[in-house]
PDB file of N, CA and C in Angstrom:
ATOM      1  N   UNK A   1      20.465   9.146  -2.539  1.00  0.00           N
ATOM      2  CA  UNK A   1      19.280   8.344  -2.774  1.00  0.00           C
ATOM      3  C   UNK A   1      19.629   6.864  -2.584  1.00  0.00           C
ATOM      4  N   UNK A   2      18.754   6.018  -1.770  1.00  0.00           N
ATOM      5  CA  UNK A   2      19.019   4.827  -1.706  1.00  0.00           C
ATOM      6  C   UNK A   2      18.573   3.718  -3.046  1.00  0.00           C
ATOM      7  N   UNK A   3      19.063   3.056  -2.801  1.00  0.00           N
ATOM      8  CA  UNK A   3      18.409   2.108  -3.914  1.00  0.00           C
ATOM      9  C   UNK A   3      17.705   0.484  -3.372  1.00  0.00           C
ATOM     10  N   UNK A   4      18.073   0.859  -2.461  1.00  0.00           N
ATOM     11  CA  UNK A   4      17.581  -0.545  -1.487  1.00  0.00           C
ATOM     12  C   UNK A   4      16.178  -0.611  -1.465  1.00  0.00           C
ATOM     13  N   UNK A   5      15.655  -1.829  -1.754  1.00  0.00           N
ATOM     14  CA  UNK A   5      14.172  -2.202  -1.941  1.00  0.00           C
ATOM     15  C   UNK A   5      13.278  -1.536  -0.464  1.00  0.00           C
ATOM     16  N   UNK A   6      12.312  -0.985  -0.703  1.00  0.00           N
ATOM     17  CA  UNK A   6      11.517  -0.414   0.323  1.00  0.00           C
ATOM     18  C   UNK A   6       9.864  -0.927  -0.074  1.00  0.00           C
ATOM     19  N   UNK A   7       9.605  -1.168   1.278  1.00  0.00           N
ATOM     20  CA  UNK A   7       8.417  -1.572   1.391  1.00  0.00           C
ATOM     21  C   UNK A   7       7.358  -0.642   1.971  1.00  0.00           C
ATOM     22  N   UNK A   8       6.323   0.038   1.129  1.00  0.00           N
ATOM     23  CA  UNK A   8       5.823   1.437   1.696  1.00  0.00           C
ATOM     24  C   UNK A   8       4.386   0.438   2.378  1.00  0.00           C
ATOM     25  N   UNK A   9       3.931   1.165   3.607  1.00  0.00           N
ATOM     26  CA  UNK A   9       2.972   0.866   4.179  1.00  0.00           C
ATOM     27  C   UNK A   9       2.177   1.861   4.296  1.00  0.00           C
ATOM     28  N   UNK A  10       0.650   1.536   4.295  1.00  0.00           N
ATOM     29  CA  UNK A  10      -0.409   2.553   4.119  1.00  0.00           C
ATOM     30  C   UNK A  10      -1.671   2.062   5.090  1.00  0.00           C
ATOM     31  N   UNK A  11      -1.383   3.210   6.052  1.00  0.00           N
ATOM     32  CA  UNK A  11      -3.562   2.475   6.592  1.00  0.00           C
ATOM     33  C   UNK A  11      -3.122   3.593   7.758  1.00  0.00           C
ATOM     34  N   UNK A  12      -4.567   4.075   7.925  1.00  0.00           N
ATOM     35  CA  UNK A  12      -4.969   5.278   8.889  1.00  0.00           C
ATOM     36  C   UNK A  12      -4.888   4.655  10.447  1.00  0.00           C
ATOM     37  N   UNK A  13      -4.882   2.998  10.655  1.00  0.00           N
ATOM     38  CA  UNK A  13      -4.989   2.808  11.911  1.00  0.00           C
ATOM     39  C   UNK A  13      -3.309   2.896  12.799  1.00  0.00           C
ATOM     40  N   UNK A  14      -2.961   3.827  13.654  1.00  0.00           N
ATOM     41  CA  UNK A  14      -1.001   4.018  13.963  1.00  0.00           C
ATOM     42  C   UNK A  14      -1.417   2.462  14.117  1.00  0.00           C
ATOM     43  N   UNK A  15      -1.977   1.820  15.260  1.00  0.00           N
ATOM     44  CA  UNK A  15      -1.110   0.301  15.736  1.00  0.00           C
ATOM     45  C   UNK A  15      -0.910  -0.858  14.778  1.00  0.00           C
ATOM     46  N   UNK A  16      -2.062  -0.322  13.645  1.00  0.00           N
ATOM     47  CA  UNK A  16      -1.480  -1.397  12.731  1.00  0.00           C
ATOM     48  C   UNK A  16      -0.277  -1.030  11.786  1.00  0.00           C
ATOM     49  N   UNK A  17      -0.390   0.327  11.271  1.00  0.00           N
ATOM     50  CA  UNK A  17       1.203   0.699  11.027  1.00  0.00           C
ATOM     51  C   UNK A  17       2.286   0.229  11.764  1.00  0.00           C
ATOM     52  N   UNK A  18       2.533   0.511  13.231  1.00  0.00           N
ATOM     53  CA  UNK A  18       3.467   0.314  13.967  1.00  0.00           C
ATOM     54  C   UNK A  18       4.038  -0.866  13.400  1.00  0.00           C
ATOM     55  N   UNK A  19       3.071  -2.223  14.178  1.00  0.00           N
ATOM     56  CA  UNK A  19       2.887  -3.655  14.302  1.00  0.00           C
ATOM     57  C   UNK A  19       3.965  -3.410  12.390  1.00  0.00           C
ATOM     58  N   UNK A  20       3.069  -3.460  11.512  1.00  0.00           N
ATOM     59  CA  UNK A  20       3.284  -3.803  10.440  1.00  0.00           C
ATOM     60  C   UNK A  20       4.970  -3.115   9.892  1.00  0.00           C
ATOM     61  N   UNK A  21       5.058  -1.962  10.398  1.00  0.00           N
ATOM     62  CA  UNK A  21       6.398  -2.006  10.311  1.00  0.00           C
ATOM     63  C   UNK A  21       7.527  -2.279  10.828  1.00  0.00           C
ATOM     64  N   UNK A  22       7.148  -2.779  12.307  1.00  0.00           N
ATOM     65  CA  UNK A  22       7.686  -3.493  12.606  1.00  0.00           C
ATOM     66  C   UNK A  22       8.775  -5.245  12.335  1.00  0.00           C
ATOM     67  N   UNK A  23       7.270  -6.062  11.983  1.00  0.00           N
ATOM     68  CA  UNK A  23       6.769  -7.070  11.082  1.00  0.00           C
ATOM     69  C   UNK A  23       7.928  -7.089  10.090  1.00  0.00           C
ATOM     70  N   UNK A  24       7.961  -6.093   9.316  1.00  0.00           N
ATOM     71  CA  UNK A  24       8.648  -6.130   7.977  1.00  0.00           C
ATOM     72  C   UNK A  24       9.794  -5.913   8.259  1.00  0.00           C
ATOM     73  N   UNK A  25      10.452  -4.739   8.892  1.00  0.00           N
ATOM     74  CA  UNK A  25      11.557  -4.732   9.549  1.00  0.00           C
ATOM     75  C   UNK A  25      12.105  -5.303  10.227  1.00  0.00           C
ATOM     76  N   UNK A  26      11.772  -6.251  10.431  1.00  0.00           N
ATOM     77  CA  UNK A  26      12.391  -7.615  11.486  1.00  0.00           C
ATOM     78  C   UNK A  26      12.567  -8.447  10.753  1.00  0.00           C
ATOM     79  N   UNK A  27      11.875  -8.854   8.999  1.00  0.00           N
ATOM     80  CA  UNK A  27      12.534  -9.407   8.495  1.00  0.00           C
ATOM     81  C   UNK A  27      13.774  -8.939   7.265  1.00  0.00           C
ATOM     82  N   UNK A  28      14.345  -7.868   7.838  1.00  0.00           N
ATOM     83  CA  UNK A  28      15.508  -7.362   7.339  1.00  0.00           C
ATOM     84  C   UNK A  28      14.775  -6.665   6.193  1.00  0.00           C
ATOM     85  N   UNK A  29      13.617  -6.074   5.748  1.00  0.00           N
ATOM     86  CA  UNK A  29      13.229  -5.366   4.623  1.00  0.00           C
ATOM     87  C   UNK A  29      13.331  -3.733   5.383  1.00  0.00           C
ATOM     88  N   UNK A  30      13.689  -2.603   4.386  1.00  0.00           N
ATOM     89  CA  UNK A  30      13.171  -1.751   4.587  1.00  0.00           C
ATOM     90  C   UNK A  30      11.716  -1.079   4.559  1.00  0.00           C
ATOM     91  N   UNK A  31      11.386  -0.812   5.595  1.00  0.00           N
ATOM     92  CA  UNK A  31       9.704  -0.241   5.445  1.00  0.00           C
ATOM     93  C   UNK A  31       9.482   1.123   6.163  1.00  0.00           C
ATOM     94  N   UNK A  32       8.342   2.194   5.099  1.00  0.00           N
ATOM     95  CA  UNK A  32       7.884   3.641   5.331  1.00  0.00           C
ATOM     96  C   UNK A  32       6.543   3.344   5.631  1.00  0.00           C
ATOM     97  N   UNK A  33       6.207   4.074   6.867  1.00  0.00           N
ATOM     98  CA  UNK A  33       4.917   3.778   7.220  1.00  0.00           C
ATOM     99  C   UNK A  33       4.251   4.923   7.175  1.00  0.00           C
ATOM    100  N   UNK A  34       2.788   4.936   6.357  1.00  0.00           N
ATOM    101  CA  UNK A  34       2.234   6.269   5.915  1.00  0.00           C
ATOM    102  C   UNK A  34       0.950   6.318   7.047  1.00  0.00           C
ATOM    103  N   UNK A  35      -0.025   7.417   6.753  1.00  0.00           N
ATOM    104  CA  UNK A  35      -0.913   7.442   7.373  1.00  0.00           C
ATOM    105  C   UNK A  35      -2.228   7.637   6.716  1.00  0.00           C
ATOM    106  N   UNK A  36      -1.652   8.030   4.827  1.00  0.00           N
ATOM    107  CA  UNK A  36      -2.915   8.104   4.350  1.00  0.00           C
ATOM    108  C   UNK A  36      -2.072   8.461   2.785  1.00  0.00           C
ATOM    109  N   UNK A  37      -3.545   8.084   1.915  1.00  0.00           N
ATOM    110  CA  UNK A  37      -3.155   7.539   0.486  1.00  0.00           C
ATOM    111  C   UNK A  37      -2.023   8.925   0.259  1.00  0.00           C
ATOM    112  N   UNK A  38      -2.617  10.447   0.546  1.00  0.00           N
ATOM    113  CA  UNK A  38      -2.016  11.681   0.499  1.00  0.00           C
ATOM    114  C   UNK A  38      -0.563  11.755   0.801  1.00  0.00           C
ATOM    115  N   UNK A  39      -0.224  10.889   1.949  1.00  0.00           N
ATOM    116  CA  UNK A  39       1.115  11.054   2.450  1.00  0.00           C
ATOM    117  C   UNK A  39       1.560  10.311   1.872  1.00  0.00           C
ATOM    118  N   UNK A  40       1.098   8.572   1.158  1.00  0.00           N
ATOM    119  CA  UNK A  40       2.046   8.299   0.516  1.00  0.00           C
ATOM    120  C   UNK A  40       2.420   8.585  -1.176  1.00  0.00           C
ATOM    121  N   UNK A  41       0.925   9.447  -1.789  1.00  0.00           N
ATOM    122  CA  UNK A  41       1.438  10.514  -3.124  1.00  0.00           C
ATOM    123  C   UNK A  41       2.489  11.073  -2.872  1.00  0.00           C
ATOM    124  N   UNK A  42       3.278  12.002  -1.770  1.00  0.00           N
ATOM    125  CA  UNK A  42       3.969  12.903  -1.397  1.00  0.00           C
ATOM    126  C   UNK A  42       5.528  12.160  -1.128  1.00  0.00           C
ATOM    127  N   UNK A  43       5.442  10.764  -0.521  1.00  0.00           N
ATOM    128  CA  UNK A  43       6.491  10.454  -0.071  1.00  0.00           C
ATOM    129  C   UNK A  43       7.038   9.265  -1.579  1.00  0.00           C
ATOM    130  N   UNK A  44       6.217   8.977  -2.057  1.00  0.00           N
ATOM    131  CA  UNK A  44       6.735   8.098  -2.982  1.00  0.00           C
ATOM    132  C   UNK A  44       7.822   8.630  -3.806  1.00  0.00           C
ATOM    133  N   UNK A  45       8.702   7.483  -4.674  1.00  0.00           N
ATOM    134  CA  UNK A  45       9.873   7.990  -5.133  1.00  0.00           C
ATOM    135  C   UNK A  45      10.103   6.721  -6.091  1.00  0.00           C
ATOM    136  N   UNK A  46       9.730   6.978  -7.197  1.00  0.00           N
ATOM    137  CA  UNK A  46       9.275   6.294  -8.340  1.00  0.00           C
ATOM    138  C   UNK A  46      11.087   5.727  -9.117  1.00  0.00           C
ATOM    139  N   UNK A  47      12.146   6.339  -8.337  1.00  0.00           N
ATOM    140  CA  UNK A  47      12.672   5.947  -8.527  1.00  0.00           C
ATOM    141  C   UNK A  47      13.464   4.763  -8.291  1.00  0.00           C
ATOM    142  N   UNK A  48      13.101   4.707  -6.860  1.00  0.00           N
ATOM    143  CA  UNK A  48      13.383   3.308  -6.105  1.00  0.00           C
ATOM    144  C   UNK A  48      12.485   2.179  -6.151  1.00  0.00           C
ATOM    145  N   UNK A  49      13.205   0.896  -5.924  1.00  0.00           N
ATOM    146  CA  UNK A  49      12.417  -0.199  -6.323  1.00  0.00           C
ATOM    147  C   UNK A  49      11.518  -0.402  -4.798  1.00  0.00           C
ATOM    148  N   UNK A  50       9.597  -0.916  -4.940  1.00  0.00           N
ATOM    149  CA  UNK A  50       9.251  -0.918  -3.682  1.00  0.00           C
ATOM    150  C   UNK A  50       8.237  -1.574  -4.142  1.00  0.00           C
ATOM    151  N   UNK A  51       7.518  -1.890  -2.910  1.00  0.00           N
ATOM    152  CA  UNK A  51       5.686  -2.588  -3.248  1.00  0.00           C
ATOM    153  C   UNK A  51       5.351  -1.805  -2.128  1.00  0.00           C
ATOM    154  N   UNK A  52       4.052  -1.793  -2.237  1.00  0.00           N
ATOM    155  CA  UNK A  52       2.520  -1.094  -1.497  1.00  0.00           C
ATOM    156  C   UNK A  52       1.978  -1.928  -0.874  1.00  0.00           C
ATOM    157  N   UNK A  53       1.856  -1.872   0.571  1.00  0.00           N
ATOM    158  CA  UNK A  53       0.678  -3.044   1.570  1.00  0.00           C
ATOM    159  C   UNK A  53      -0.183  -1.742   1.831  1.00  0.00           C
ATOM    160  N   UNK A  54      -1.417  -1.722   1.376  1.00  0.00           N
ATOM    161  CA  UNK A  54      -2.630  -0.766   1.183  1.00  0.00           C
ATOM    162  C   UNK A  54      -3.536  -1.280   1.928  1.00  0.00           C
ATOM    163  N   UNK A  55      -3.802  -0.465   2.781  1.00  0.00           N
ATOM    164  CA  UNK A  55      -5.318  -0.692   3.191  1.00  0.00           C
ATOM    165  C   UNK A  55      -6.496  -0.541   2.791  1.00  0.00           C
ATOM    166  N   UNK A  56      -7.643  -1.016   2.611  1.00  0.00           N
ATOM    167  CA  UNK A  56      -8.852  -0.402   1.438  1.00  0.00           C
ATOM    168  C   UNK A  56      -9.870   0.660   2.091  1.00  0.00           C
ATOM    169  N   UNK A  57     -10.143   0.905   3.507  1.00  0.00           N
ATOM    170  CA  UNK A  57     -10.772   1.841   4.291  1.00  0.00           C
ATOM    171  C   UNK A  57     -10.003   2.775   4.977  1.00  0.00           C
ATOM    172  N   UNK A  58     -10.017   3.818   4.026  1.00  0.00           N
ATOM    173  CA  UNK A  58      -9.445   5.146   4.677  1.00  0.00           C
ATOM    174  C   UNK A  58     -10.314   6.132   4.708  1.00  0.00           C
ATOM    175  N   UNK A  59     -10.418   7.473   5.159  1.00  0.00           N
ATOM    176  CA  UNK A  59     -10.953   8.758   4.673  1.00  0.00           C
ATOM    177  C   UNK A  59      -9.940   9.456   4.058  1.00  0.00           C
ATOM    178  N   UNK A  60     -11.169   9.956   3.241  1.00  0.00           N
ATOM    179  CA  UNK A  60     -10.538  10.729   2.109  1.00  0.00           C
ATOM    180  C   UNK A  60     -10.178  10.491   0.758  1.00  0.00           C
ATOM    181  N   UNK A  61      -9.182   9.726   0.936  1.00  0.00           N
ATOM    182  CA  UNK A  61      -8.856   8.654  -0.652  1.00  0.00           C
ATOM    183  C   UNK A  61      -8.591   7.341  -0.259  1.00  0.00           C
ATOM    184  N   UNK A  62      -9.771   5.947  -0.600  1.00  0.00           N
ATOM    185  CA  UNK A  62      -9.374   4.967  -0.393  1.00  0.00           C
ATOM    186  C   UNK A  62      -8.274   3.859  -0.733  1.00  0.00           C
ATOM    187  N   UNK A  63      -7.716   3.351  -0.232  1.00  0.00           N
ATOM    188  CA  UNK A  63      -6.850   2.238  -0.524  1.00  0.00           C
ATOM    189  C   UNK A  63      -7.189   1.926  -2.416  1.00  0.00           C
ATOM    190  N   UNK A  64      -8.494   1.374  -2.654  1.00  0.00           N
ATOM    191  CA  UNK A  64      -9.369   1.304  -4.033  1.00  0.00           C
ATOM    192  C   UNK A  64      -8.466   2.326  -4.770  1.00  0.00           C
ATOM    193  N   UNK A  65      -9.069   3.652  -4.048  1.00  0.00           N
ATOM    194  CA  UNK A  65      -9.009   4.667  -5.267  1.00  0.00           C
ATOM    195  C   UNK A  65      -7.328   5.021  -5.085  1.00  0.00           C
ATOM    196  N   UNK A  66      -6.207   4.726  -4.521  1.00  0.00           N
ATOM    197  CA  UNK A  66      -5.474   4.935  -4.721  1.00  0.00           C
ATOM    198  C   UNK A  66      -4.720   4.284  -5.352  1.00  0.00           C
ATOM    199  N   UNK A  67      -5.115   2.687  -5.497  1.00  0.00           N
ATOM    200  CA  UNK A  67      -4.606   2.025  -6.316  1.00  0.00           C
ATOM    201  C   UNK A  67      -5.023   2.267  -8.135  1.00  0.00           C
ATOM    202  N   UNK A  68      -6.353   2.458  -7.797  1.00  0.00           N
ATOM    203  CA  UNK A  68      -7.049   2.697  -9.497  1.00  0.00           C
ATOM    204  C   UNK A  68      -6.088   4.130 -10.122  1.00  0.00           C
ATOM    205  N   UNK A  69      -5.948   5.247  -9.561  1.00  0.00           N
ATOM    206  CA  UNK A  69      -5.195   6.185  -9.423  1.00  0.00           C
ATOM    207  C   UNK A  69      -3.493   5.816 -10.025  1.00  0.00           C
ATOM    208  N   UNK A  70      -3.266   4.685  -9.111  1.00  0.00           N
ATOM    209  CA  UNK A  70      -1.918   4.663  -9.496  1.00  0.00           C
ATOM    210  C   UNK A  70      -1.590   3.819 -11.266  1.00  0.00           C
ATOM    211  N   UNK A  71      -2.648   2.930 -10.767  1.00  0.00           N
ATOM    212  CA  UNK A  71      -2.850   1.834 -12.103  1.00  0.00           C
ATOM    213  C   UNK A  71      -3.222   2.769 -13.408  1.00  0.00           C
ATOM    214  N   UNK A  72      -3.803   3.541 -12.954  1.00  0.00           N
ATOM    215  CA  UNK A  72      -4.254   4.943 -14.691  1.00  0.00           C
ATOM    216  C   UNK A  72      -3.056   5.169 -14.994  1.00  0.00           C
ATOM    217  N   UNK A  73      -2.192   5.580 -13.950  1.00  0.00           N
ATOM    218  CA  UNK A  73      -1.402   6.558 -14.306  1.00  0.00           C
ATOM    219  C   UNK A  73       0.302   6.021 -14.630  1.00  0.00           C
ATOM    220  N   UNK A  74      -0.531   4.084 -15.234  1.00  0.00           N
ATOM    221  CA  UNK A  74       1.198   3.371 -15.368  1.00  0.00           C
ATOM    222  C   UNK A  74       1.871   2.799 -14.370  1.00  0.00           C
ATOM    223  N   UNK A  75       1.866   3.102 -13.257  1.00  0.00           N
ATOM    224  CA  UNK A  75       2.885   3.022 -11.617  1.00  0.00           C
ATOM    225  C   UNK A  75       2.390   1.656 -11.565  1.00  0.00           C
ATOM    226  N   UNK A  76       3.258   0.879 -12.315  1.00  0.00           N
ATOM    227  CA  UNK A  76       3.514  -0.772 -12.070  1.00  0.00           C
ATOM    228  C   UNK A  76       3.851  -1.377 -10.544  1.00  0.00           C
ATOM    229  N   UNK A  77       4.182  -0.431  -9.725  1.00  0.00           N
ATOM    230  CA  UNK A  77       4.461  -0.423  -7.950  1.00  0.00           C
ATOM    231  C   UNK A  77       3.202  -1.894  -7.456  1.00  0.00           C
ATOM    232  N   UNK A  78       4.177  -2.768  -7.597  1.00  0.00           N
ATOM    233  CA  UNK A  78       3.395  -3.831  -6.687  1.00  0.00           C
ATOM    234  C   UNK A  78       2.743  -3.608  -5.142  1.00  0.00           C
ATOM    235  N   UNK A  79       1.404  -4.473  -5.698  1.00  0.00           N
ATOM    236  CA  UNK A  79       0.282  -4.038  -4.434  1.00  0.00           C
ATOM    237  C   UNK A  79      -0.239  -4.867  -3.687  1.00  0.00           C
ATOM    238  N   UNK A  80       0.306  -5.094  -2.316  1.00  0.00           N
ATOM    239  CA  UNK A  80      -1.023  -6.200  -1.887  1.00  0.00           C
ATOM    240  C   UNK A  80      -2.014  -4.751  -0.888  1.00  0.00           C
ATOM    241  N   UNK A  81      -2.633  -5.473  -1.253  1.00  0.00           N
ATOM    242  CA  UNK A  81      -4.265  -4.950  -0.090  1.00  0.00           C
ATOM    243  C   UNK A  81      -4.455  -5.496   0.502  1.00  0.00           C
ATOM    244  N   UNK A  82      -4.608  -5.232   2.045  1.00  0.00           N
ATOM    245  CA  UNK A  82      -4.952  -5.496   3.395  1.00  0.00           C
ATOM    246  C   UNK A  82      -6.134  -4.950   4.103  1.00  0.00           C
ATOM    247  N   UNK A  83      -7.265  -5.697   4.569  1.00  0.00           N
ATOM    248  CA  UNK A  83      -8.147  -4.962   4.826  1.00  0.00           C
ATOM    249  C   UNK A  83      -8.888  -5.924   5.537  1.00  0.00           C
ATOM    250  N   UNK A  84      -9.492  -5.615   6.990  1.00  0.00           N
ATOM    251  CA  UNK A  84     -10.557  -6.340   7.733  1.00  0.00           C
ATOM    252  C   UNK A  84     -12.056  -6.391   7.523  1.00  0.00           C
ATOM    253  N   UNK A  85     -12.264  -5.379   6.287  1.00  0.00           N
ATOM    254  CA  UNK A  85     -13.346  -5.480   5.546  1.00  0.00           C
ATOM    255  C   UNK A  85     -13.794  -5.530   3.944  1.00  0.00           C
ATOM    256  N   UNK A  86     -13.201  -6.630   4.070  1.00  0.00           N
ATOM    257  CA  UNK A  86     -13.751  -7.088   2.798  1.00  0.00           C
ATOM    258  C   UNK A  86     -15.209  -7.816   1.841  1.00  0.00           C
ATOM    259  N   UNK A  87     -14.771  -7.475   0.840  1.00  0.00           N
ATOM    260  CA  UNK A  87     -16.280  -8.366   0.115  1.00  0.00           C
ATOM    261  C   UNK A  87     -15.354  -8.324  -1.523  1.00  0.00           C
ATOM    262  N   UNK A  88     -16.490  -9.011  -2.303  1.00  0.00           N
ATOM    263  CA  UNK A  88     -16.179  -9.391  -3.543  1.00  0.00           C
ATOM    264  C   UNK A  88     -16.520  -8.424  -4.094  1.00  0.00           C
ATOM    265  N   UNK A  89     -16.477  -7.100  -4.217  1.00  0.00           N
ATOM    266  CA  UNK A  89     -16.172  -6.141  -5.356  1.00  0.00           C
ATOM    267  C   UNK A  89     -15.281  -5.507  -5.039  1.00  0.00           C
ATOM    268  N   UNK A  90     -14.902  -5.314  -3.828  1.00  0.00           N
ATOM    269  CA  UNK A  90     -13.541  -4.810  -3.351  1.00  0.00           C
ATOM    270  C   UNK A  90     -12.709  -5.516  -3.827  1.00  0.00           C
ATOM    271  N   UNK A  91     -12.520  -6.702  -3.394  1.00  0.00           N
ATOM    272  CA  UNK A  91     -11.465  -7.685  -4.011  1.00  0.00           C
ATOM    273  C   UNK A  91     -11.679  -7.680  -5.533  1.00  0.00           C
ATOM    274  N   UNK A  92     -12.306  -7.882  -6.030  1.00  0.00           N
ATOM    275  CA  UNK A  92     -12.188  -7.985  -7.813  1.00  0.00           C
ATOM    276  C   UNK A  92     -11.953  -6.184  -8.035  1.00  0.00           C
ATOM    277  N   UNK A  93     -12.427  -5.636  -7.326  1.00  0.00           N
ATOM    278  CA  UNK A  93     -11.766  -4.487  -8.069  1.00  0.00           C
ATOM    279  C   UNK A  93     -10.081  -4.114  -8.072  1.00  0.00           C
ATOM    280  N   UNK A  94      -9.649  -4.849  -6.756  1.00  0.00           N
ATOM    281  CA  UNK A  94      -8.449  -4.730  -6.721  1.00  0.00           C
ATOM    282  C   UNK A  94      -7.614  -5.370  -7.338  1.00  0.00           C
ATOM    283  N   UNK A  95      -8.196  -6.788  -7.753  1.00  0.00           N
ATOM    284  CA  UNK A  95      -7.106  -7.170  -8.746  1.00  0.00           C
ATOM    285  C   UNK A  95      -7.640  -7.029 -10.023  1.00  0.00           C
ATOM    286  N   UNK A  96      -8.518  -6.484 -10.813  1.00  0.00           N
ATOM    287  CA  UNK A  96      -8.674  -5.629 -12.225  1.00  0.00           C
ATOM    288  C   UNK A  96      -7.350  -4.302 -12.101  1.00  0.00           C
ATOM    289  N   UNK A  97      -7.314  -4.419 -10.971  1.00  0.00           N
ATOM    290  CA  UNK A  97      -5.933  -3.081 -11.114  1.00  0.00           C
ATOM    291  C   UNK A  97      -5.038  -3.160 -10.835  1.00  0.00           C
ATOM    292  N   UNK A  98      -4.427  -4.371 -10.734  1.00  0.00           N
ATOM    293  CA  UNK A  98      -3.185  -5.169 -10.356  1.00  0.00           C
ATOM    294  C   UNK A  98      -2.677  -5.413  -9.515  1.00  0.00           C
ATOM    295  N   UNK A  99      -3.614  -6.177  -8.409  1.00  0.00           N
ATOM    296  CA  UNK A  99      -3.339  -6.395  -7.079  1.00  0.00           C
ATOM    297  C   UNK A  99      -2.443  -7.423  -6.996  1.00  0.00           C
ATOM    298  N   UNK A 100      -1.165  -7.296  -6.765  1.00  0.00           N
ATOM    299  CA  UNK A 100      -0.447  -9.030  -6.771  1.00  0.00           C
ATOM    300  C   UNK A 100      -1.374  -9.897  -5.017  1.00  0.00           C
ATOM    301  N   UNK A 101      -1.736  -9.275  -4.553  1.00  0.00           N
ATOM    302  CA  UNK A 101      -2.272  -9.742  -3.190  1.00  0.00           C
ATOM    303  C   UNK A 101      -3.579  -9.267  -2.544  1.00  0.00           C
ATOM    304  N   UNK A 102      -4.625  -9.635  -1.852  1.00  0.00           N
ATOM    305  CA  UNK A 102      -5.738  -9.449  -1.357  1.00  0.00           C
ATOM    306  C   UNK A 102      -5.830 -10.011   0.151  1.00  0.00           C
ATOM    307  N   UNK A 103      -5.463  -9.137   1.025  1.00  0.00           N
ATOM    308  CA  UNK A 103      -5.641 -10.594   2.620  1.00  0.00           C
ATOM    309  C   UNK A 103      -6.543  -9.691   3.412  1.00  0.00           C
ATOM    310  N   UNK A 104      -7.476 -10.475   3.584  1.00  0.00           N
ATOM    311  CA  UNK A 104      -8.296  -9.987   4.407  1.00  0.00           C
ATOM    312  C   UNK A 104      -7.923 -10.631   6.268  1.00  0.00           C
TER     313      UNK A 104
END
């Protein structure tokens, strides 16, 4: 098991995954690039230290509800949210649930 800080990435679109893990990996961070809130329930590992770049429009389980999800359930896992569609209940909902970040 590693212990090296990982940076998990989340959003249904591949090129912005790619791009974005790219991005991060170029600045010497480790980064897992998911494809949906599901894959990253499955891949997470609560034991290693990491933050969440979430997207808020997915199908199925949103960016929102995966953060509200994680925030019920304790998982202090720092979050920014990324999203090309935003508004002000999205954003206030995300940081009522501990968004350290919001970029639209």
């Amino acid at each position: 098991m590693s212990t090296d800080p990982l940076v998990y990435i989340v959003d249904d679109d591949a090129a912005v995954l790619k791009s974005l893990h790219w991005l991060i990996e170029s600045a010497g961070l480790t980064a897992k690039a998911l494809p949906s809130a599901a894959a990253f329930l499955d891949a997470y590992d609560p034991q290693r230290p990491a933050c969440l770049v979430l997207d808020v429009r997915m199908p199925v389980m949103t960016g929102l509800q995966l953060q509200c999800q994680l925030h019920e359930q304790g998982i202090g896992l720092p979050v920014i949210i990324m999203t090309g569609h935003s508004d002000v209940p999205s954003c206030t909902e995300s940081f009522r649930n501990g968004a350290f970040d919001f970029i639209e």
